[in-house]
Protein backbone atom coordinates (compact mmCIF):
# COMPACT_ATOMS: atom_id res chain seq x y z
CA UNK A 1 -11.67 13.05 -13.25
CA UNK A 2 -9.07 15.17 -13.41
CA UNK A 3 -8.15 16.23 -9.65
CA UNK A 4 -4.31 15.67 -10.06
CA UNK A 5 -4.23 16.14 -13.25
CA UNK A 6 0.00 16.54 -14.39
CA UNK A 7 1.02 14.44 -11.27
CA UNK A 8 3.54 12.04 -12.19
CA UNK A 9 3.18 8.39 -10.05
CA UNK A 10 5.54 5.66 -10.42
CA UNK A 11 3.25 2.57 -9.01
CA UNK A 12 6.95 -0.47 -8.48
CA UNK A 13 5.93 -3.70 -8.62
CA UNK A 14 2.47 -5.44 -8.89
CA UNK A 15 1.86 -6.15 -5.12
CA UNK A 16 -1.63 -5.62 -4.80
CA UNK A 17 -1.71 -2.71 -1.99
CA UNK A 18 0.28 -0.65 -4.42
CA UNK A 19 -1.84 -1.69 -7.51
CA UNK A 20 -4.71 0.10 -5.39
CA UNK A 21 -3.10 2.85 -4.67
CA UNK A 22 -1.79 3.68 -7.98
CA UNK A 23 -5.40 2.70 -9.76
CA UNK A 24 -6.88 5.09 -7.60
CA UNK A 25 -4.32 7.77 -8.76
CA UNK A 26 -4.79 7.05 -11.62
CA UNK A 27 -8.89 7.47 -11.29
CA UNK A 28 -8.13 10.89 -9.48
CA UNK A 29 -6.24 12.35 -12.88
CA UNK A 30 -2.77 11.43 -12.18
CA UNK A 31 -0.54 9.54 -15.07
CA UNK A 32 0.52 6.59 -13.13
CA UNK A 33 3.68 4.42 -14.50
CA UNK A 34 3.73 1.11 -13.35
CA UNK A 35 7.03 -0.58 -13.54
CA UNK A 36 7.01 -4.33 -13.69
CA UNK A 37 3.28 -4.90 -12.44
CA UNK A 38 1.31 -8.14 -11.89
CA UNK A 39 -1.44 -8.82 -14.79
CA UNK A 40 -1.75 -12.24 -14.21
CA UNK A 41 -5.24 -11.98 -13.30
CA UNK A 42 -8.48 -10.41 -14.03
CA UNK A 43 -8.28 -8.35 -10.78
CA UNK A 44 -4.79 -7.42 -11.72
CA UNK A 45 -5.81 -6.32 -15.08
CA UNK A 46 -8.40 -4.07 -13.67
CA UNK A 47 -5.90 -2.56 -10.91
CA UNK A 48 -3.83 -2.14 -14.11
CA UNK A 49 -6.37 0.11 -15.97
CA UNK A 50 -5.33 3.78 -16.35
CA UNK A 51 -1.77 3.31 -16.31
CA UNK A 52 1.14 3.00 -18.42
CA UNK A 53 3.09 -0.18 -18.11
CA UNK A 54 6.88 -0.61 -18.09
CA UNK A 55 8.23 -3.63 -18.06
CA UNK A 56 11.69 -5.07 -19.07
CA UNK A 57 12.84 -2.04 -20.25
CA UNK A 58 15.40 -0.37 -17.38
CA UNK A 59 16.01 2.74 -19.66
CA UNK A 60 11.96 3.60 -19.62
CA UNK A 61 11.96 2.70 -15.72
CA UNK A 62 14.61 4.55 -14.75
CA UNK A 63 13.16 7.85 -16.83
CA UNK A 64 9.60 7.38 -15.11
CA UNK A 65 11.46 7.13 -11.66
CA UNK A 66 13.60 10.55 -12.35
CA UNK A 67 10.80 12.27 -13.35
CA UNK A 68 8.34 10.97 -10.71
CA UNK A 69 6.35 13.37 -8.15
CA UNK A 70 5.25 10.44 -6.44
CA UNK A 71 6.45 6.99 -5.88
CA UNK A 72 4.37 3.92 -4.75
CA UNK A 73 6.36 1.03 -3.54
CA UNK A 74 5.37 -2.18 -1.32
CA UNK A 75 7.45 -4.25 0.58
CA UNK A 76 9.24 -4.45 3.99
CA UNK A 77 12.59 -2.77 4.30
CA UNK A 78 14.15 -6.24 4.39
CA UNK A 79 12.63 -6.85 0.94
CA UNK A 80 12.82 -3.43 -0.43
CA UNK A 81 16.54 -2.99 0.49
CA UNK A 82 17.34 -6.15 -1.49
CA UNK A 83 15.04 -5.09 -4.82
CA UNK A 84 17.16 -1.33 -4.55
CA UNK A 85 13.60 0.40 -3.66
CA UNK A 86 13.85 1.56 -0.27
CA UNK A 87 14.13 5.16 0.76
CA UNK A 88 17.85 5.73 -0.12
CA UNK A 89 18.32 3.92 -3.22
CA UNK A 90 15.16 5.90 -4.32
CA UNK A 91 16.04 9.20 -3.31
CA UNK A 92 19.85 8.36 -5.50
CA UNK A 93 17.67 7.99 -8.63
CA UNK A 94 14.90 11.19 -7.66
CA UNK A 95 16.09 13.33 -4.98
CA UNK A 96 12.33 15.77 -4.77
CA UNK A 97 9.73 12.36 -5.08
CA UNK A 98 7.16 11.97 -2.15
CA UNK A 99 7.48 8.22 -1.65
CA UNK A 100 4.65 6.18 -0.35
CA UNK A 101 5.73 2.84 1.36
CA UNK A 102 3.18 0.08 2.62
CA UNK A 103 4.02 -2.68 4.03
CA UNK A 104 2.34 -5.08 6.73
CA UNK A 105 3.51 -3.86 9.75
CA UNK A 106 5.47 -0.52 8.34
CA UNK A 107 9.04 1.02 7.71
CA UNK A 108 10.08 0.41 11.40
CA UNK A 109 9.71 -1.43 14.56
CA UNK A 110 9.82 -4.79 15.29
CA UNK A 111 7.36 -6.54 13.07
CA UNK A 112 8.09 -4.79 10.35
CA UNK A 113 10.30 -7.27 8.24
CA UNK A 114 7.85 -10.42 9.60
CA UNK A 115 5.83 -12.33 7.07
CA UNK A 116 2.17 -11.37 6.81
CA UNK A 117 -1.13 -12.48 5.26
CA UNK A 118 -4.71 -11.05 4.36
CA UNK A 119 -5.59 -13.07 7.66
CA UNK A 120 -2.67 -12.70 10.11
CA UNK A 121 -3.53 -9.04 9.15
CA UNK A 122 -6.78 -9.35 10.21
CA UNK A 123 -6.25 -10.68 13.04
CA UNK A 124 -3.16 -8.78 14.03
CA UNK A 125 -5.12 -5.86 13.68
CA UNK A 126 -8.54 -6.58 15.27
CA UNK A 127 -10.98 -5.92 12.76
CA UNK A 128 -11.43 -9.96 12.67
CA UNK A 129 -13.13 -9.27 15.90
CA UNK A 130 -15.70 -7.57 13.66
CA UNK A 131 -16.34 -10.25 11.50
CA UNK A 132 -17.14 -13.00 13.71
CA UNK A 133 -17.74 -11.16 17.37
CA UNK A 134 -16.61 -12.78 20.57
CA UNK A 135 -14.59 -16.43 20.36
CA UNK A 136 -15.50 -18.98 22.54
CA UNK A 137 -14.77 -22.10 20.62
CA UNK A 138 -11.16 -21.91 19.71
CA UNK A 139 -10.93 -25.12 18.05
CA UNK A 140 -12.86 -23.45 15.57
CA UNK A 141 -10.80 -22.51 12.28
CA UNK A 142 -10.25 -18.43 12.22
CA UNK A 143 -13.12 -16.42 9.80
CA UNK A 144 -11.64 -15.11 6.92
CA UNK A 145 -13.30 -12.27 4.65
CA UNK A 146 -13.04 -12.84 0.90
CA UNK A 147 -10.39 -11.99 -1.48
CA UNK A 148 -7.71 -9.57 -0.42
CA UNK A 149 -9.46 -7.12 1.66
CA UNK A 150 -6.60 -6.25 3.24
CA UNK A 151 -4.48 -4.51 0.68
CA UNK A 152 -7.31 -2.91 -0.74
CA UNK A 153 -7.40 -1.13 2.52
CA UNK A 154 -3.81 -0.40 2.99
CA UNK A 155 -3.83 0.85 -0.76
CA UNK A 156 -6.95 3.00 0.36
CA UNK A 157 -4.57 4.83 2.96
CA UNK A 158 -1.81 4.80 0.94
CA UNK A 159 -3.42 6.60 -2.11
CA UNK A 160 -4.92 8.65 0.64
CA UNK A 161 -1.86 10.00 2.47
CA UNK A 162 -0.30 10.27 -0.75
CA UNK A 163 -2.81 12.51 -2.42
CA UNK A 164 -2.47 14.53 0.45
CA UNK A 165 1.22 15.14 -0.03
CA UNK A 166 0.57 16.00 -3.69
CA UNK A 167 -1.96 18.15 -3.35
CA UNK A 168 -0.17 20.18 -0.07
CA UNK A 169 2.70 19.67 -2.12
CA UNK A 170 5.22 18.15 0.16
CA UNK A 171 7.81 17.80 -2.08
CA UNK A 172 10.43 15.11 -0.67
CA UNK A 173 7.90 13.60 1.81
CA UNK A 174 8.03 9.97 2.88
CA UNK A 175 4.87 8.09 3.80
CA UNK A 176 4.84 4.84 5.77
CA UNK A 177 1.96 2.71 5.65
CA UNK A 178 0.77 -0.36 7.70
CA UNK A 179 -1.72 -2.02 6.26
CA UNK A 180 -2.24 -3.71 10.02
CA UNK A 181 -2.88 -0.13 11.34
CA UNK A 182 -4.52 1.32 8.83
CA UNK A 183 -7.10 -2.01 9.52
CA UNK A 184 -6.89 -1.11 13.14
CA UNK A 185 -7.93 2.60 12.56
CA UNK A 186 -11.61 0.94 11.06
CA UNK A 187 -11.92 -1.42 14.22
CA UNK A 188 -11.12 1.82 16.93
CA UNK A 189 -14.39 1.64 18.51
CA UNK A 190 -14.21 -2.15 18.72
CA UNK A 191 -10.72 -2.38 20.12
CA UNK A 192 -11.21 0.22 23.01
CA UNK A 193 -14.50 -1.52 24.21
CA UNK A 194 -12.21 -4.56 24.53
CA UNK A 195 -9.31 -2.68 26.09
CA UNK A 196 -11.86 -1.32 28.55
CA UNK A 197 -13.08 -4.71 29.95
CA UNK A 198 -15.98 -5.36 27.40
CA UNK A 199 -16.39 -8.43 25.52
């Protein structure tokens, strides 16, 4: 397919939201760069497909970061301040970029540097509540869907608001996405029948 065909994506890291969203670029036409990404596993090898790899070499990152239309990065700012890939040391290296950020709990507020998994996720979002229905035994151990369901999701919305960007072209744009509110937009019916008294 070759919808965004020409549009330059530099996919950092190999956390597996942003190995999503930059396979699915990468599916849509886009040449995706992925700078220092996870292939430790079959799934990572697949999420890997489509794009050209870069790692080790600083020279080759740095290029594929200055010429970048897009930018894929995952991490809270804690983290992402520390590994030089948050908004402003971005924007030093490629001023025009749209840059797509997902993290657990987003960019701001006050989860959003806490410590998160596929299943405090879950649960943090509601969706769990779709999985196993009402609770009444809590000394039950918590469902838990298979594999990382999670940050396929938040990748999903990520790849999603970012093609968006590119294809309105809003040059410069900066995307925040929680992967525990992008979980919570698929359980919206379930979490206002709760909010409204229902079980």
């Amino acid at each position: 397919m070759t919808l965004l065909a020409g549009l330059q994506v530099v996919q950092i890291g190999g956390c597996p939201a942003a190995a999503v969203c930059g396979r699915l670029f990468a599916d849509v036409g886009a040449s995706v760069t992925s700078i220092h990404p996870d292939n430790s596993t079959p799934l990572a090898e697949y999420l890997n497909h489509g794009k050209r790899i870069v790692s080790g070499d600083p020279t080759a990152a740095r290029a594929a970061l200055t010429g970048a239309d897009l930018i894929v990065c995952e991490g809270g700012p804690r983290d992402l301040r520390i590994r030089q890939h948050g908004a402003e040391s971005l924007r030093r290296v490629n001023a025009k970029a749209a840059l797509v950020f997902i993290s657990p709990f987003g960019q701001s507020g006050p989860l959003a540097d806490d410590p998160a998994a596929d299943l405090t996720l879950f649960f943090a979002s509601g969706i769990a509540r779709l999985l196993s229905g009402q609770v009444d035994n809590l000394s039950e151990p918590p469902m838990r869907p298979v594999g990382e369901q999670s940050a396929f999701i938040g990748g999903i919305a990520a790849a999603c608001a970012g093609m968006h960007a590119a294809l309105a072209g809003e040059l410069g744009a900066v995307i925040d996405v929680s992967i525990q509110e992008a979980l919570a937009t698929m359980a919206a019916a379930e979490l206002a029948r709760a909010g409204l008294g229902g079980r």
